[in-house]
Protein backbone atom coordinates (compact mmCIF):
# COMPACT_ATOMS: atom_id res chain seq x y z
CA UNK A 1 78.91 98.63 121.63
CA UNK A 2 78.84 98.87 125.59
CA UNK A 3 81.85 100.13 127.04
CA UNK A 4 82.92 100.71 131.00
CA UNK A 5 80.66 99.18 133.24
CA UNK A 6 80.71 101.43 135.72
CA UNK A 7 78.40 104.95 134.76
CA UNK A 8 80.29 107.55 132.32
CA UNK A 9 81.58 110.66 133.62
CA UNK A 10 80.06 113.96 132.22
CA UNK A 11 80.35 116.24 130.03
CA UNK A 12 78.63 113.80 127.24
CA UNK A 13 78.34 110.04 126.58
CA UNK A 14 79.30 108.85 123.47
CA UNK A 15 77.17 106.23 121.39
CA UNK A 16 77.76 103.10 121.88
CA UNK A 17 77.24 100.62 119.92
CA UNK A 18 106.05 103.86 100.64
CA UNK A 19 105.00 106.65 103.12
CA UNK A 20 106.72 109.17 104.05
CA UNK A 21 105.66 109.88 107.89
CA UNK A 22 106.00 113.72 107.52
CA UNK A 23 102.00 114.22 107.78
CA UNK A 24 102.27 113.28 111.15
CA UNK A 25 102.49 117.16 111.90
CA UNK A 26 98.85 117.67 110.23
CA UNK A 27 97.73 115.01 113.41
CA UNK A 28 100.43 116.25 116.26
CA UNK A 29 99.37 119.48 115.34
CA UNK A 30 95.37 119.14 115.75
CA UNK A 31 96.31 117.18 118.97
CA UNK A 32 97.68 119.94 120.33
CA UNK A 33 94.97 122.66 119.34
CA UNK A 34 93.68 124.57 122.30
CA UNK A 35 90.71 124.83 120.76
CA UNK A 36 88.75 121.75 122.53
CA UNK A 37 88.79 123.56 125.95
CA UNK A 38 85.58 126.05 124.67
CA UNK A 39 83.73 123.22 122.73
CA UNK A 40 80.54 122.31 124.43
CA UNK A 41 78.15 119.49 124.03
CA UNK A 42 75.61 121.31 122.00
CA UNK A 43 73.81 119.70 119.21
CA UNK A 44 74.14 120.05 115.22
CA UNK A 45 74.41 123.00 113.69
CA UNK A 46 74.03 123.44 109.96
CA UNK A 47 74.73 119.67 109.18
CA UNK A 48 72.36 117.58 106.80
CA UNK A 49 70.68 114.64 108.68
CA UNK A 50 69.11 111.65 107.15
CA UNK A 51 67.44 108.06 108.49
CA UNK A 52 70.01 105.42 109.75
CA UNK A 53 69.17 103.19 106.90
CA UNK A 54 68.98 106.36 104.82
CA UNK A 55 65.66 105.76 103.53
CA UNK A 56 63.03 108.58 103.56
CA UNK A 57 59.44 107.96 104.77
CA UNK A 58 56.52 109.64 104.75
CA UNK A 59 53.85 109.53 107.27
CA UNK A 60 50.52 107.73 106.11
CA UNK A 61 47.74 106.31 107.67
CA UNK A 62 45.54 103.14 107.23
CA UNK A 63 46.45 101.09 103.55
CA UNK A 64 48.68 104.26 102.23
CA UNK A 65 50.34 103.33 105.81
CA UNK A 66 51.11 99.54 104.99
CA UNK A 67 51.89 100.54 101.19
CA UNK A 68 54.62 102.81 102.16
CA UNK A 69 56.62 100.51 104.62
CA UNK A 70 56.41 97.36 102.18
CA UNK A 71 57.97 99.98 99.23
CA UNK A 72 60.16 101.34 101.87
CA UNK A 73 60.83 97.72 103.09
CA UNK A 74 61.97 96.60 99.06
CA UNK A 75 63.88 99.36 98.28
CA UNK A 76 66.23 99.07 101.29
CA UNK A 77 66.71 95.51 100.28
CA UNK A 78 67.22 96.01 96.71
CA UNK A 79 69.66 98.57 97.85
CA UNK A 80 73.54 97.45 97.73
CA UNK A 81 75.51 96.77 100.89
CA UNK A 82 78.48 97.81 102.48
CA UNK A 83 80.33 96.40 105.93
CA UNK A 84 81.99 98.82 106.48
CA UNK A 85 80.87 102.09 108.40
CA UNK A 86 82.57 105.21 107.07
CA UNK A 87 83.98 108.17 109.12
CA UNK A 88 86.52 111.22 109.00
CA UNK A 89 89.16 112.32 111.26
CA UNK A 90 88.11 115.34 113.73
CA UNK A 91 91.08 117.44 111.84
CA UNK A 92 89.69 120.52 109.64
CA UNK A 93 90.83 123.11 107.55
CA UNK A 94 91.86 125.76 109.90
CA UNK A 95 92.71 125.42 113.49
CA UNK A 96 89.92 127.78 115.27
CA UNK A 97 86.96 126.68 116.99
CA UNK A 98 84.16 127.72 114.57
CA UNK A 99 86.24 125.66 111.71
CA UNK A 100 86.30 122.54 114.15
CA UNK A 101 82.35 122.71 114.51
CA UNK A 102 81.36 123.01 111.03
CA UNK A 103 83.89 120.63 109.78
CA UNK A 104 81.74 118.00 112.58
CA UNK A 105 78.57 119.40 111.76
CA UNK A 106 79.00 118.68 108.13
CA UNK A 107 79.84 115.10 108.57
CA UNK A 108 76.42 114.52 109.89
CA UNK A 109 74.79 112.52 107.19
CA UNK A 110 78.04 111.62 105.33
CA UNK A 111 79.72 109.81 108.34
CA UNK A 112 78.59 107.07 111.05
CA UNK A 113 81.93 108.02 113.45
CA UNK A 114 84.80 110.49 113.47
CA UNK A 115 88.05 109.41 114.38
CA UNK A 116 90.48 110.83 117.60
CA UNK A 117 94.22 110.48 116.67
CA UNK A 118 95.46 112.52 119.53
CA UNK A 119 99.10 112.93 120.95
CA UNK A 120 98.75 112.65 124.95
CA UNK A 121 99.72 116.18 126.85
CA UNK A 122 103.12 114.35 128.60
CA UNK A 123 104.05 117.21 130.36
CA UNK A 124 101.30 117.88 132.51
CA UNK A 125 100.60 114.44 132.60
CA UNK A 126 104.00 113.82 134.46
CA UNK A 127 103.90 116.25 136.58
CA UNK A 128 101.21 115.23 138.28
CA UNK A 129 98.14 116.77 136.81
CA UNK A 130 95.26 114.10 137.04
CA UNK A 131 94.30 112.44 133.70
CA UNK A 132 90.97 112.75 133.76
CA UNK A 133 91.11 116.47 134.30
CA UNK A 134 93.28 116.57 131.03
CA UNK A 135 91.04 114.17 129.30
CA UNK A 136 88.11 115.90 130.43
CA UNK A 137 89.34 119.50 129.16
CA UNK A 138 90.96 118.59 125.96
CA UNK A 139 88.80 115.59 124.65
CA UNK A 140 85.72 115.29 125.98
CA UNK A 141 83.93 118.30 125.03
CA UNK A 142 84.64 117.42 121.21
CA UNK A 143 83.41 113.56 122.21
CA UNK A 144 80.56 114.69 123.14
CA UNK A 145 79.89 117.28 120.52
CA UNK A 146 80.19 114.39 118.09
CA UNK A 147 78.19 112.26 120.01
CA UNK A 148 75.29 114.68 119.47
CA UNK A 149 75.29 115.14 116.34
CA UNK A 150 75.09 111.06 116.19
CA UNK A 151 78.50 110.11 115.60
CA UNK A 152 80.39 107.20 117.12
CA UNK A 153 84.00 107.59 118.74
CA UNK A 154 86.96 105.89 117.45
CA UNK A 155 89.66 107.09 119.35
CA UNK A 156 93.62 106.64 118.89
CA UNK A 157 96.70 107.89 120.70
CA UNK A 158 100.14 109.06 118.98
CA UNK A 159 102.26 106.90 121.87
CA UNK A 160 105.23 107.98 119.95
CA UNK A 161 106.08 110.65 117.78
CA UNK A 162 103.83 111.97 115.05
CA UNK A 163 106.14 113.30 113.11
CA UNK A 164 108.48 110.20 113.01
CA UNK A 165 108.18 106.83 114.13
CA UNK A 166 111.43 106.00 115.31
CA UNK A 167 111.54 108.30 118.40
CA UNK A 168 109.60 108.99 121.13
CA UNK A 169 106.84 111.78 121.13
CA UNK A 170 108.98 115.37 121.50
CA UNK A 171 106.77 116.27 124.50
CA UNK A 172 107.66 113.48 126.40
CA UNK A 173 111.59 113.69 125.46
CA UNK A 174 111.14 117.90 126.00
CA UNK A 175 110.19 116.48 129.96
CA UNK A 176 113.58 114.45 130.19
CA UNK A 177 111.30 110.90 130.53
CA UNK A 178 111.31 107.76 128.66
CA UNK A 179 108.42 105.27 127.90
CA UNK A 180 111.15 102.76 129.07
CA UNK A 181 110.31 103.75 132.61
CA UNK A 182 107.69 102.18 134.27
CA UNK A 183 105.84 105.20 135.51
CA UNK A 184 105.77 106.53 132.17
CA UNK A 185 104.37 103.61 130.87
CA UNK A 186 101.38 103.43 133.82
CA UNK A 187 100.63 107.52 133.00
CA UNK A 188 99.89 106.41 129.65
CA UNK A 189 97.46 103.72 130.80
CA UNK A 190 95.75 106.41 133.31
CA UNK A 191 95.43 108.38 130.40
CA UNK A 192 93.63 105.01 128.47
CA UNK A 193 91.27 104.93 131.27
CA UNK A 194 90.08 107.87 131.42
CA UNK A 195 89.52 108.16 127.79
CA UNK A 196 87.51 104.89 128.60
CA UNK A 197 85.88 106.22 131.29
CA UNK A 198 84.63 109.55 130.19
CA UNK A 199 84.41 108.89 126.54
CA UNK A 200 83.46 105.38 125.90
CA UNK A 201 84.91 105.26 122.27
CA UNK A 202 83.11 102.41 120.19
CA UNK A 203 86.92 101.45 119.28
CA UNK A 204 89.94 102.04 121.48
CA UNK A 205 93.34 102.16 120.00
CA UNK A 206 96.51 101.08 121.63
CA UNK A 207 99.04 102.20 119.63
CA UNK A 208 99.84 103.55 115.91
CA UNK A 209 101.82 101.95 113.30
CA UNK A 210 103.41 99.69 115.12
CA UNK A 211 105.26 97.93 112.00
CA UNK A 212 106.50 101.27 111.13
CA UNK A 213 107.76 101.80 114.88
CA UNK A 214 109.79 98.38 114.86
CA UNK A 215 110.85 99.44 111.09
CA UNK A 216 112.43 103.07 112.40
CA UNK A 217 112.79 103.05 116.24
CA UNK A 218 115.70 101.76 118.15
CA UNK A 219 114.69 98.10 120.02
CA UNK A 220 114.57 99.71 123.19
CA UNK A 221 111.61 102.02 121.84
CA UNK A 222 109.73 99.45 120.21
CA UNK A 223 109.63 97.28 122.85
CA UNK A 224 108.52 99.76 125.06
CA UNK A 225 105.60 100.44 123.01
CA UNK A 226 104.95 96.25 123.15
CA UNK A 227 104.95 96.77 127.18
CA UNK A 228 102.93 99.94 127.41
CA UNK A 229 100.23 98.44 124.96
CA UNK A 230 100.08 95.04 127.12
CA UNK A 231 99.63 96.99 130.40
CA UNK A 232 97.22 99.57 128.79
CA UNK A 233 95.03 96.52 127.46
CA UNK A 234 94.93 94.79 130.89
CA UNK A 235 94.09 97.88 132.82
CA UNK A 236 91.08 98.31 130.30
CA UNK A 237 89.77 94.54 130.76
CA UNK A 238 90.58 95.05 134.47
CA UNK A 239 88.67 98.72 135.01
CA UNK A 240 85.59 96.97 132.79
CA UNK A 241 85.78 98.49 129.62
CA UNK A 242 84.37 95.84 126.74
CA UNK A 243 84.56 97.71 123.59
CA UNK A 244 87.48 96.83 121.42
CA UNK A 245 91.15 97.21 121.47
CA UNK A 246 92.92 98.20 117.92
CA UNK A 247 96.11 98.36 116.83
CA UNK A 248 97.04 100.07 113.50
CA UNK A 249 99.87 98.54 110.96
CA UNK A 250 101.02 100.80 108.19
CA UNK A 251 99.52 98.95 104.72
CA UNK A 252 102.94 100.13 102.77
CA UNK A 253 105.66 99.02 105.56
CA UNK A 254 103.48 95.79 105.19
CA UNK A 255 103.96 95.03 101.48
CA UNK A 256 107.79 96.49 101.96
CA UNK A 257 107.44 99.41 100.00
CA UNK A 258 109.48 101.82 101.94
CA UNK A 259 112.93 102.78 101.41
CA UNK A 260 115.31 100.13 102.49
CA UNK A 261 113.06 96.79 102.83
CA UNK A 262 113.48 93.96 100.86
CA UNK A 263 109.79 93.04 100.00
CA UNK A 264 106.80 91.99 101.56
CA UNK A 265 107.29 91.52 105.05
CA UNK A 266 103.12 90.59 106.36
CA UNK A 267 101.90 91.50 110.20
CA UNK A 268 102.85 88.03 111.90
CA UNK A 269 105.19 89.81 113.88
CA UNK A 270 102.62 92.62 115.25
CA UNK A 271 100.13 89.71 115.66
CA UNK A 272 102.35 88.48 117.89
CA UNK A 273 104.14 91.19 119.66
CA UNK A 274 100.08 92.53 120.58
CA UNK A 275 98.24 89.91 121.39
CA UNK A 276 95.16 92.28 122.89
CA UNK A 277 93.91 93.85 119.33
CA UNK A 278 90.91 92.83 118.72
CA UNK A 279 90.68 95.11 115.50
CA UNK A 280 93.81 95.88 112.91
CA UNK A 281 93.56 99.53 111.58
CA UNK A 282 95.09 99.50 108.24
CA UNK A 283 97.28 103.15 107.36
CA UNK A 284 97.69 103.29 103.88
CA UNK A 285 98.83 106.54 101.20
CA UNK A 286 99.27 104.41 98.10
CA UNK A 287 99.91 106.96 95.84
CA UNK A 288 103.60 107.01 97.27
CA UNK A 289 103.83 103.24 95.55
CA UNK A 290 101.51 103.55 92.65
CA UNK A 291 100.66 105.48 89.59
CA UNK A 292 96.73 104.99 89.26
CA UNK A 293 94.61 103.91 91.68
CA UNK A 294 93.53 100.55 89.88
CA UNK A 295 97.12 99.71 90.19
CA UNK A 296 96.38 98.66 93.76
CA UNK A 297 96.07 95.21 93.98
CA UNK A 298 93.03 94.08 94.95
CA UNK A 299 94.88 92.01 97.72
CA UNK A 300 96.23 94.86 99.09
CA UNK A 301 94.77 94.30 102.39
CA UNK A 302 93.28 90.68 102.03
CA UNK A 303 96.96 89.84 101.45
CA UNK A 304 97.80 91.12 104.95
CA UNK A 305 95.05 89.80 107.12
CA UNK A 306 93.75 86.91 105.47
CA UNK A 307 95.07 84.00 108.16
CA UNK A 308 94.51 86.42 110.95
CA UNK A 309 90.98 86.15 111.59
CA UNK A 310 91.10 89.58 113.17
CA UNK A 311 88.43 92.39 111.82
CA UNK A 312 90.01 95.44 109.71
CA UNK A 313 88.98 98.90 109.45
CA UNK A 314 91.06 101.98 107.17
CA UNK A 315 92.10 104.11 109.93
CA UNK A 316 93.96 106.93 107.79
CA UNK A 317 94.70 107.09 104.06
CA UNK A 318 93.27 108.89 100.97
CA UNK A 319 94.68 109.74 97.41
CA UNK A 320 95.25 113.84 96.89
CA UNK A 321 92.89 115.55 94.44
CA UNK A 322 96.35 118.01 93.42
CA UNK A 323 100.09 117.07 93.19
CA UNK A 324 102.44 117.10 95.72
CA UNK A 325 105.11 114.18 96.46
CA UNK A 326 104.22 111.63 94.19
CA UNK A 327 102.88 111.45 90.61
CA UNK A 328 100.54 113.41 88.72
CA UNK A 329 96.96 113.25 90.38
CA UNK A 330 93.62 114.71 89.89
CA UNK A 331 90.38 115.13 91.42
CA UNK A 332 88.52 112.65 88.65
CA UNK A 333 91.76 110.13 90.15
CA UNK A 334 90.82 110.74 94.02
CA UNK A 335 87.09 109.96 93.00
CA UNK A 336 88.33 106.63 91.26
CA UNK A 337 90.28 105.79 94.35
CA UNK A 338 87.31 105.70 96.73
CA UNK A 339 85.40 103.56 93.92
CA UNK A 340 88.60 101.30 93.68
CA UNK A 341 88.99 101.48 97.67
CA UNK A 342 85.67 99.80 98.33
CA UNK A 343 86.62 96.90 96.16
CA UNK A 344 89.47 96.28 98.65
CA UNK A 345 87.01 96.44 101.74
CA UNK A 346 85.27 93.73 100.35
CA UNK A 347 87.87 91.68 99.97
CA UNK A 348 88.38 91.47 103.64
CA UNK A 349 84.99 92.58 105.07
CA UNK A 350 86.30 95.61 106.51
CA UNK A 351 84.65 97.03 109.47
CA UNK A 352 85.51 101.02 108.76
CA UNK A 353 87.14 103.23 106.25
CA UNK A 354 87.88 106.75 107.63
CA UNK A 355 89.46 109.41 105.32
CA UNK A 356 92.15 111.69 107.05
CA UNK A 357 90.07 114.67 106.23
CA UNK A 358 86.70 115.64 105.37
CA UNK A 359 87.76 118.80 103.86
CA UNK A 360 91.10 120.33 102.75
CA UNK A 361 93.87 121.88 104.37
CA UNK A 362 94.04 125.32 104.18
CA UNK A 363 97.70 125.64 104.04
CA UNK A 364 97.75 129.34 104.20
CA UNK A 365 96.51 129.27 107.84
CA UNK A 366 99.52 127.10 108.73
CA UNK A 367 102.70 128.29 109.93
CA UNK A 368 105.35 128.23 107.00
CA UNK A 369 107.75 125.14 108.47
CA UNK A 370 104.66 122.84 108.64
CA UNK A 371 102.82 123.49 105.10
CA UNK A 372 105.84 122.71 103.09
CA UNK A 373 105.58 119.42 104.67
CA UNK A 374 102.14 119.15 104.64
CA UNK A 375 101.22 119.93 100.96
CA UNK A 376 100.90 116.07 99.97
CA UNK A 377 98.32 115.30 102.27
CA UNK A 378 96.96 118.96 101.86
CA UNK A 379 94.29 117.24 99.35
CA UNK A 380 93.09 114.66 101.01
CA UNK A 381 89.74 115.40 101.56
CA UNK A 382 86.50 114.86 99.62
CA UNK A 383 85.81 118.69 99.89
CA UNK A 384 87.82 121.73 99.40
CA UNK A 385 89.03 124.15 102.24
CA UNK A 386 85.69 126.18 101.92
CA UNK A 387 83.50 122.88 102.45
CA UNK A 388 82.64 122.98 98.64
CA UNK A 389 81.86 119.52 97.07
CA UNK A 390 85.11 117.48 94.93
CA UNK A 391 84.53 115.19 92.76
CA UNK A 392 85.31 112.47 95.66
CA UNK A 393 82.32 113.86 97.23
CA UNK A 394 79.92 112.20 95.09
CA UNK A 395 81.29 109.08 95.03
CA UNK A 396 81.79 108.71 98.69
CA UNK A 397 78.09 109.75 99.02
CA UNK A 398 77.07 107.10 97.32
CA UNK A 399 78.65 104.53 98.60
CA UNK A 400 77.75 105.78 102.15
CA UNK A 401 74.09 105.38 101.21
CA UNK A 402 74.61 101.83 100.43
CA UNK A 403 72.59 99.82 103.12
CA UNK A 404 75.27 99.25 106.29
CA UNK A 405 75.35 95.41 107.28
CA UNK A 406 76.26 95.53 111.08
């Protein structure tokens, strides 16, 4: 996908082409890693690379030549198919630099884009340091980075807070400011541009959760969130940038699962409210609602976006592989997930499913406030803390090396 018009700034162009809201720390937290500032745009490490199609050739001359691309040519048609491209979030096990790297590195192969979900640095922001020299410090080196190792860029920001969605980020309230203001509102949409400009993610978020925001935040907030998403999306159009504007909706809030709803409440009102999103990113923990994974409807997103006409891609979710809040779980139960997950992508063509983590949290590396809160998502990923291989593993393996429809 093509995305500003105008050239990209360096370091590295990107390709183009009922929850509880607690694990919000695990993303507020990898948002704020210092980390980023020493990541270069070097290329792939130790990862394991394969063909875009994931076929292997061989090179042939002559009739061995013409042999081998006709058997090459049936099997990749013979092969089953998939809509969806698959990716991680950039979030690993431990926060240091040489964990970041070789949780990137060994996505190569396993992923076609990682995903940004990044809280914006308010207090610099608003006092007057330039976004693109945050942008271009904190973000940009890992963009590029990914880029390299032949990942695509979706990219997200936390516009309020990740730990809860009914108030407004704690860095911006810790600088006295309020998205209600106006020149809040138009630092946040510097901040979109020069994400645009110097990263050129294939997908551009807006905002996050937005259901869950008008659920949980005071009117004032939410609507403030509705006018800093309108003004964001028409300084995009207006600075060039093509790609596509998303908005995620939280898949449980949806179906009114949480606490205190009355039942299924749809996204009319979010279709509405954000007329720009081009794409709906779907946030979804279902293990909060259900006991097995086959007890997921196989509506549970059709239900939701059916009349919209809007593309869908997973944006966040997972089932753990060990207990935490919830019911009893497993790793052969986070394997059956993923097989159950795909029948749900079908169901509405999805465009993406991302998994919050590649690899688990390593808890022990966390300060002791956050991992108490943290241990139900702890287990999200398809490989343990070390990297080693989960049952999960498999499975998403081999549905990534299903042939990709684009």
């Amino acid at each position: 996908m093509q995305g500003m018009k105008a050239p990209l700034s360096p370091p590295c162009k990107a390709r183009e082409n009922q929850t509880p809201l607690s694990r919000r720390s695990l993303l507020a937290a990898a948002a704020g890693a210092p980390l980023l500032a020493i990541v270069g745009c070097g290329g792939g490490g130790n990862g394991v690379s394969a063909e875009p199609d994931g076929v292997v050739t061989l090179a042939t001359d002559g009739a061995n030549a013409k042999a081998s691309a006709v058997i090459n040519a049936n099997a990749t048609a013979a092969r089953p198919t998939r809509h969806w491209a698959m990716g991680f979030s950039r979030v690993p096990p431990r926060f240091d630099v040489q964990t970041q790297l070789l949780c990137l590195d060994a996505m190569r192969g396993r992923a076609e884009y990682v995903l940004m979900q990044e809280a914006l640095p308010w207090a610099e922001l608003l006092a007057g340091t330039p976004a693109a020299s945050l942008v271009a410090r904190d973000l940009a080196p890992l963009a590029g980075y990914a880029a390299a190792l032949g990942l695509d860029v979706v990219y997200l920001p936390e516009i309020t807070d990740g730990l809860a969605r009914g108030r407004e980020p704690a860095a911006l309230l810790a600088t006295g400011r309020s998205l209600s203001e106006a020149s809040v509102r138009q630092a946040f949409c510097d901040y979109l541009l020069a994400v645009a400009q110097q990263i050129n993610p294939a997908t551009m978020g807006l905002a996050t959760e937005t259901n869950a925001v008008r659920l949980l935040a005071p009117a004032v907030l939410y609507h403030s969130v509705v006018q800093a998403v309108r003004q964001g999306a028409a300084a995009l159009r207006d600075a060039g940038y093509s790609g596509e504007l998303m908005i995620t909706l939280q898949v449980e809030v949806a179906w009114g699962l949480m606490p205190g709803q009355l039942g299924f409440e749809g996204i009319s009102v979010d279709l509405q409210d954000f007329p720009a999103a081009q794409m709906l990113g779907l946030s979804s923990y279902p293990y909060f609602a259900f006991i097995q994974p086959e007890d997921v409807p196989l509506n549970y997103y059709s239900r939701l976006v059916s009349t919209s006409g809007t593309p869908v891609m997973v944006v966040e979710g997972g089932w753990p592989s060990h207990p935490g809040i919830g019911g009893p779980t497993s790793g052969d139960m986070q394997a059956r997930y993923l097989s159950h997950q795909a029948k749900l992508l079908n169901e509405v063509a999805a465009r993406g499913l991302t998994q919050l983590m590649l690899a688990d949290l390593d808890l022990g590396s966390w300060p002791a406030e956050q991992a108490a809160g943290l241990a139900s998502f702890a287990s999200l990923g398809v490989m343990d803390s070390a990297f080693g291989a989960k049952p999960a593993l498999a499975v998403w393996e081999s549905l990534r090396a299903r042939r990709l429809l684009r």
